[in-house]
N, C-alpha and C. Protein backbone atom coordinates (compact mmCIF):
# COMPACT_ATOMS: atom_id res chain seq x y z
N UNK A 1 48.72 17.38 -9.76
CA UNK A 1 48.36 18.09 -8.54
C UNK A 1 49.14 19.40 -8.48
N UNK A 2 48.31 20.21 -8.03
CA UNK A 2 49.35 21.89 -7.80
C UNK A 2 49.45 21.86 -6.60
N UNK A 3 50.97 21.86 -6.16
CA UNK A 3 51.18 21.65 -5.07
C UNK A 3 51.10 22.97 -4.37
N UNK A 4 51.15 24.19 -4.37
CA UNK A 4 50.93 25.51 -4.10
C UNK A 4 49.87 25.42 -3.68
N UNK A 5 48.81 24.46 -4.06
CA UNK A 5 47.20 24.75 -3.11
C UNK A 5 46.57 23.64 -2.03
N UNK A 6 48.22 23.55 -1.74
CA UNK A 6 47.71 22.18 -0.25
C UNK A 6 47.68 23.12 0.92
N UNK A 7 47.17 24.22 1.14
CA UNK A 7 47.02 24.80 2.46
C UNK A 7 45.33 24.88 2.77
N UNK A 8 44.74 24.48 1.98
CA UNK A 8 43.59 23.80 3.16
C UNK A 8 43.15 22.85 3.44
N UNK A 9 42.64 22.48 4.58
CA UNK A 9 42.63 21.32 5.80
C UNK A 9 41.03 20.73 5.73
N UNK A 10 40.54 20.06 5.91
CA UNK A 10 39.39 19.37 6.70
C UNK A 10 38.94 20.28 7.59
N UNK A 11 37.74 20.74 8.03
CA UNK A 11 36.67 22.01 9.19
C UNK A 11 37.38 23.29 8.89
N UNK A 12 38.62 23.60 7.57
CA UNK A 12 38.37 24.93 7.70
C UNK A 12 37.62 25.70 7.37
N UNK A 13 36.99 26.76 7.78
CA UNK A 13 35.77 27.71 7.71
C UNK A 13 36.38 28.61 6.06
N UNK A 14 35.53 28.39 4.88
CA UNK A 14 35.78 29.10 3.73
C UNK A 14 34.79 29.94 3.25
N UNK A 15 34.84 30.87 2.60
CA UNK A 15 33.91 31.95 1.48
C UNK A 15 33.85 31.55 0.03
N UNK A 16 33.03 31.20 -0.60
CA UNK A 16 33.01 31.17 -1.93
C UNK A 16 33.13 32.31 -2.47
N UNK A 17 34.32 32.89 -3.61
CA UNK A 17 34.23 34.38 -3.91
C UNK A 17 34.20 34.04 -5.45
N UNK A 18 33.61 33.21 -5.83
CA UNK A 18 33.52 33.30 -7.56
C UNK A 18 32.10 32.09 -8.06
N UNK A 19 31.77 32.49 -8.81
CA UNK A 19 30.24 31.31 -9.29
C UNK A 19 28.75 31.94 -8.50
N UNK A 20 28.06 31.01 -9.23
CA UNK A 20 26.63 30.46 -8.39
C UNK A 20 26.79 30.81 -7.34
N UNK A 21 27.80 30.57 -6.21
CA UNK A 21 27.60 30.35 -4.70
C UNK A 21 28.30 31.62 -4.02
N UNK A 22 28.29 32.73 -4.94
CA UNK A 22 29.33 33.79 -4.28
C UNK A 22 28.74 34.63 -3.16
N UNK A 23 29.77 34.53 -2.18
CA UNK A 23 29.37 34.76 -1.04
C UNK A 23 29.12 33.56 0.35
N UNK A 24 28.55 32.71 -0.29
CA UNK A 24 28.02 31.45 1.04
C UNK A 24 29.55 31.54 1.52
N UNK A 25 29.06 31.47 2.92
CA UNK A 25 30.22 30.53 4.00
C UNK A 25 29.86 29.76 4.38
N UNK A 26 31.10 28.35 4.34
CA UNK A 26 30.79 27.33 4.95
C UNK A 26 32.30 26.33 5.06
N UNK A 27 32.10 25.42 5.81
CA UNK A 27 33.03 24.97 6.35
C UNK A 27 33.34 23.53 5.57
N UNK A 28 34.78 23.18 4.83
CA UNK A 28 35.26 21.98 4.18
C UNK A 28 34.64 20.89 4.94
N UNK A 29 34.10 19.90 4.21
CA UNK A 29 33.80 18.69 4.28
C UNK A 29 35.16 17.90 3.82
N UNK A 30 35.71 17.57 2.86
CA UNK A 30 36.20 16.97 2.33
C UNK A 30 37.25 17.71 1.31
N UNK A 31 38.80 17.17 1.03
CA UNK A 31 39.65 17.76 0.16
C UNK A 31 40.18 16.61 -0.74
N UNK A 32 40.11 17.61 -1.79
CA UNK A 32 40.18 16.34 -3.14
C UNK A 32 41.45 16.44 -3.74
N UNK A 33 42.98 16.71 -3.14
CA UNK A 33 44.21 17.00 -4.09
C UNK A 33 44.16 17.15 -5.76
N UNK A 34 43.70 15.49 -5.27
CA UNK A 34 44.05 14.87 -7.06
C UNK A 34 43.49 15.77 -8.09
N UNK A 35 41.95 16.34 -7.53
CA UNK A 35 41.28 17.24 -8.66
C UNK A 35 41.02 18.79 -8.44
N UNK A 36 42.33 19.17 -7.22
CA UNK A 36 42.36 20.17 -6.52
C UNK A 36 40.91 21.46 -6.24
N UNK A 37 40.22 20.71 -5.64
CA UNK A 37 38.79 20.73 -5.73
C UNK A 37 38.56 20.76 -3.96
N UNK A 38 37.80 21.25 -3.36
CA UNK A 38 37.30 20.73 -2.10
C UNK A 38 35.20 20.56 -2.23
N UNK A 39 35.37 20.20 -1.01
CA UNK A 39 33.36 19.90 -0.65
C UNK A 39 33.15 20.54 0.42
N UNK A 40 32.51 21.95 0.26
CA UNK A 40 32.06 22.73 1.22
C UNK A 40 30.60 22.90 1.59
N UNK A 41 30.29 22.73 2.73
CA UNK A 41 28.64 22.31 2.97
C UNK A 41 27.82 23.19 2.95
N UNK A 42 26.97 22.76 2.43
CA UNK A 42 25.74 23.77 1.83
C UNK A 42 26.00 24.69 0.88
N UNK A 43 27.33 24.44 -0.27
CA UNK A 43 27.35 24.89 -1.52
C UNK A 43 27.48 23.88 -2.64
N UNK A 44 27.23 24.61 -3.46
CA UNK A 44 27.40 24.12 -4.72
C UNK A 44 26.49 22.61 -4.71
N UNK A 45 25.16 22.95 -4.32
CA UNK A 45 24.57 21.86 -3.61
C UNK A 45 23.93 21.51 -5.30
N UNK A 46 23.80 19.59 -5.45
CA UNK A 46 23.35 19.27 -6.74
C UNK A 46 22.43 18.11 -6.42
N UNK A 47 21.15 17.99 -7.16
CA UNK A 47 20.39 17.03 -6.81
C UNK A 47 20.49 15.45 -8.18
N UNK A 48 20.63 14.39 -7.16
CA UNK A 48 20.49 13.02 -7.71
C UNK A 48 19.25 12.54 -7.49
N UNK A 49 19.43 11.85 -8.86
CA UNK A 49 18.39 10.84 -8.99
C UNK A 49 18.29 9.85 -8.59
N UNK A 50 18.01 9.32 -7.61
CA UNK A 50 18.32 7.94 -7.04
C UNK A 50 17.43 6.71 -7.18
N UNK A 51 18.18 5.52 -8.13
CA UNK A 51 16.76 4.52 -8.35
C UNK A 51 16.21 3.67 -7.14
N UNK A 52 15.49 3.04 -7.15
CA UNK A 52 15.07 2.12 -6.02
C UNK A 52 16.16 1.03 -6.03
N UNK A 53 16.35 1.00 -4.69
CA UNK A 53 17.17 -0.50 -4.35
C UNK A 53 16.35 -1.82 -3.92
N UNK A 54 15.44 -1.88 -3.75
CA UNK A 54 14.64 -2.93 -3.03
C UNK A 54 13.02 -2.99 -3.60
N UNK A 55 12.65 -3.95 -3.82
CA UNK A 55 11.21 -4.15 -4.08
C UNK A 55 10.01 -3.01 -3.18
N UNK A 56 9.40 -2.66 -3.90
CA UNK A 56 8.46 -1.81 -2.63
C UNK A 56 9.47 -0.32 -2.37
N UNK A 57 10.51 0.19 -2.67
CA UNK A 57 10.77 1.01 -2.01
C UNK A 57 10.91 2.13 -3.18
N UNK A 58 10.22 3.46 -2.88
CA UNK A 58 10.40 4.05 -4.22
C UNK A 58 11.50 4.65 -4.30
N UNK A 59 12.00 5.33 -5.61
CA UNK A 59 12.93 6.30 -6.20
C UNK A 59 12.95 7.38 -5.43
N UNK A 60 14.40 8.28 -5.23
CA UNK A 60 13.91 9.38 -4.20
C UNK A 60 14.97 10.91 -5.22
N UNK A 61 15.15 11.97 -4.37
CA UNK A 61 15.80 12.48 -5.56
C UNK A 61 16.91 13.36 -4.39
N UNK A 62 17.95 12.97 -4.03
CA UNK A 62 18.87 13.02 -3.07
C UNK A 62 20.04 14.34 -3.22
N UNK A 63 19.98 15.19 -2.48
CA UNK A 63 21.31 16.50 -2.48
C UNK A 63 22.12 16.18 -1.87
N UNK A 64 23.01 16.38 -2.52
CA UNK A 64 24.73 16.58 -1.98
C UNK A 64 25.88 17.81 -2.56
N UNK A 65 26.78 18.04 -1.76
CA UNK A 65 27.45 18.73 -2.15
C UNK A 65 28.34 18.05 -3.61
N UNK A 66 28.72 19.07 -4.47
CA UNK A 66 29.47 18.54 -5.48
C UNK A 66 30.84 19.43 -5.13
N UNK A 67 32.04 18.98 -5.68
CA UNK A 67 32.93 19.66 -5.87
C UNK A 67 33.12 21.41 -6.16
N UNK A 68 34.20 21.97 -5.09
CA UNK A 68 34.59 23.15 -5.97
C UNK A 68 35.63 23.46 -6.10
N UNK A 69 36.55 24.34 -6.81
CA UNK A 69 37.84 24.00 -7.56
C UNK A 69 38.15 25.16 -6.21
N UNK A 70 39.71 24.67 -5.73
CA UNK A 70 40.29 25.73 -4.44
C UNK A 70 40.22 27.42 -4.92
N UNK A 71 40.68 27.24 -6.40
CA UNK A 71 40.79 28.77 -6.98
C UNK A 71 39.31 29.10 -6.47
N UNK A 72 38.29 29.03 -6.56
CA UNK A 72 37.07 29.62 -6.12
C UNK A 72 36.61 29.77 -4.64
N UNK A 73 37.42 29.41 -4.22
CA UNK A 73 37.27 29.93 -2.23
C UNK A 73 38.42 30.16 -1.62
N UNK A 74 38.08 30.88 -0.26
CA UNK A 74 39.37 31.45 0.22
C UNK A 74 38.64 31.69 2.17
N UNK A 75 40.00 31.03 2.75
CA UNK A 75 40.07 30.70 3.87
C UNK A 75 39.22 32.19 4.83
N UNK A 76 38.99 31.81 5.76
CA UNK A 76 38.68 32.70 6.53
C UNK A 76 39.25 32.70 7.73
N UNK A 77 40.18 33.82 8.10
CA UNK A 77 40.56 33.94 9.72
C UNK A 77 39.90 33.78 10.64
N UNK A 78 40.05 32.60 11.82
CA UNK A 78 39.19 32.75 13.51
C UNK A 78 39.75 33.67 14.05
N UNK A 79 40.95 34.60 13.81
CA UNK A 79 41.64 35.68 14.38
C UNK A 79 40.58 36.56 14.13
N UNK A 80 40.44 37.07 13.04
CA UNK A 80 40.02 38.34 12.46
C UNK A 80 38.99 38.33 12.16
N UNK A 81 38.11 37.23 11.68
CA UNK A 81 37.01 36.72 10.87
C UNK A 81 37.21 37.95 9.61
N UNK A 82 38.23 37.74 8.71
CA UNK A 82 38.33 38.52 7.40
C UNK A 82 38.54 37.16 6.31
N UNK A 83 38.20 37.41 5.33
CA UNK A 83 39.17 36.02 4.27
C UNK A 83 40.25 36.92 3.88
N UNK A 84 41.35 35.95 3.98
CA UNK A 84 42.71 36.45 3.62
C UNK A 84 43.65 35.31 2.74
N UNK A 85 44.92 35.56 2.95
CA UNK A 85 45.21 34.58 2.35
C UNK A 85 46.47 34.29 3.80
N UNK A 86 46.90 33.04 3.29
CA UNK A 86 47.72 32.13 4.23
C UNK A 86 49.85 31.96 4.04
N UNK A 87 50.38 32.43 5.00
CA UNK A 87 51.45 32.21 4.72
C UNK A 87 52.04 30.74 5.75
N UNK A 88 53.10 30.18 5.46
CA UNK A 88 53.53 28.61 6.41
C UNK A 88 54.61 29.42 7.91
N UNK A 89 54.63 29.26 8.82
CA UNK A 89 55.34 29.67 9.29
C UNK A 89 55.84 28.30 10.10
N UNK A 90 57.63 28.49 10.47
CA UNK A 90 58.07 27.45 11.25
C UNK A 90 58.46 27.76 12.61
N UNK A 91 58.02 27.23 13.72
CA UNK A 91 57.68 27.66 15.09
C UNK A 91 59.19 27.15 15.73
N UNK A 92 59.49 27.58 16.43
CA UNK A 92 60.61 27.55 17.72
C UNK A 92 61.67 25.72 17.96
N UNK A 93 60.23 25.05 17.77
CA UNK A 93 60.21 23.36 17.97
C UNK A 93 60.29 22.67 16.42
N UNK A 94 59.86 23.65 15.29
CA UNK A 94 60.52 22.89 13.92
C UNK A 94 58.88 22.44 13.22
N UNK A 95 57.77 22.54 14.26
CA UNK A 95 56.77 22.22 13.51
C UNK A 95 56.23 23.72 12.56
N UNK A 96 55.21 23.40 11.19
CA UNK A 96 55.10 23.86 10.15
C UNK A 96 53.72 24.14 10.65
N UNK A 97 53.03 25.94 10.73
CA UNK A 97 52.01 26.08 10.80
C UNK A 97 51.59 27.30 9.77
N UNK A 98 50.10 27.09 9.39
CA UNK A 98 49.38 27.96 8.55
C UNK A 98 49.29 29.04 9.12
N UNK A 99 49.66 30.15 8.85
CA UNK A 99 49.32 31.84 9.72
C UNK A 99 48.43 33.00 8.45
N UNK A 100 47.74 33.80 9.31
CA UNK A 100 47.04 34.47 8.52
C UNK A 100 48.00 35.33 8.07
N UNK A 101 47.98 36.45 7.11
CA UNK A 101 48.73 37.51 6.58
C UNK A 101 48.45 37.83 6.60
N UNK A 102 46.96 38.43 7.60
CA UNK A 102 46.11 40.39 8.28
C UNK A 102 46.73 40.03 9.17
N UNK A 103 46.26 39.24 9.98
CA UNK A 103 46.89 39.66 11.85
C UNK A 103 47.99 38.49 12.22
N UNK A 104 48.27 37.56 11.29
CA UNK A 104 49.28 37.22 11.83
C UNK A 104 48.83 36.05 12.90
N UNK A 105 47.68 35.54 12.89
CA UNK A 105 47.13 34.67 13.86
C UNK A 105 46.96 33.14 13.28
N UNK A 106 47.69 32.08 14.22
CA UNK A 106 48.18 31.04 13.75
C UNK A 106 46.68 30.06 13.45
N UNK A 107 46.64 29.33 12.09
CA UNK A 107 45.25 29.06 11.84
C UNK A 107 45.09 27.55 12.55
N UNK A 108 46.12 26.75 12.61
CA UNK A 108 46.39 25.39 13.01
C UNK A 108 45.85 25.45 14.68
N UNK A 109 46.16 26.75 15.47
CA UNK A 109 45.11 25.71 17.01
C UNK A 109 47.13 26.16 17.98
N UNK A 110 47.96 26.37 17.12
CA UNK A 110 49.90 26.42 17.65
C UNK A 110 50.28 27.51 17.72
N UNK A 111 51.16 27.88 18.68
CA UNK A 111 51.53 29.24 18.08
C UNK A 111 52.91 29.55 18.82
């Protein structure tokens, strides 16, 4: 695991800036450490083949998001609406929050 790329969260709003999908915005589904990868919706969309489970019921051919590696997206400010990148800042009370590095606007909801 690269630990340098645990700064994004579950609903944060991202840009794809490299591949197939450059450009889409869309918001994390899911974060994968182990394969430092996230699942952002409505990219990198891949279709399955899906067999029948039950007598009578046919085969269907099912989309889902597949994996994309963190190096290929980058957060987007609710401050600024720019993609930037993210510095940690430690607040007054000792808790640890994500801040943008354009305006300085705390990404966690704290400030």
């Amino acid at each position: 695991m690269n630990a340098g790329r645990n700064y994004l969260k579950k609903n944060d709003q991202v840009e794809v800036i490299t591949g197939r999908d450059k450009g889409s915005v869309g918001k994390i589904l899911k974060v994968l450490p182990d394969r430092n990868a996230v699942i952002v919706e409505r990219v990198n969309v891949m279709k399955r083949h899906m067999k029948s489970r039950q007598q009578g019921q046919p085969g269907q051919i099912v989309e889902k998001e597949a994996p994309v590696d963190v190096s290929n997206v980058q957060i987007i400010c609710p401050g600024c609406a720019a993609t930037g990148r993210i510095a940690k800042k430690i607040l007054e009370d000792g808790t640890k929050v994500r801040v943008c590095k354009h305006c300085g606007e705390s990404l966690d909801g704290k400030r």
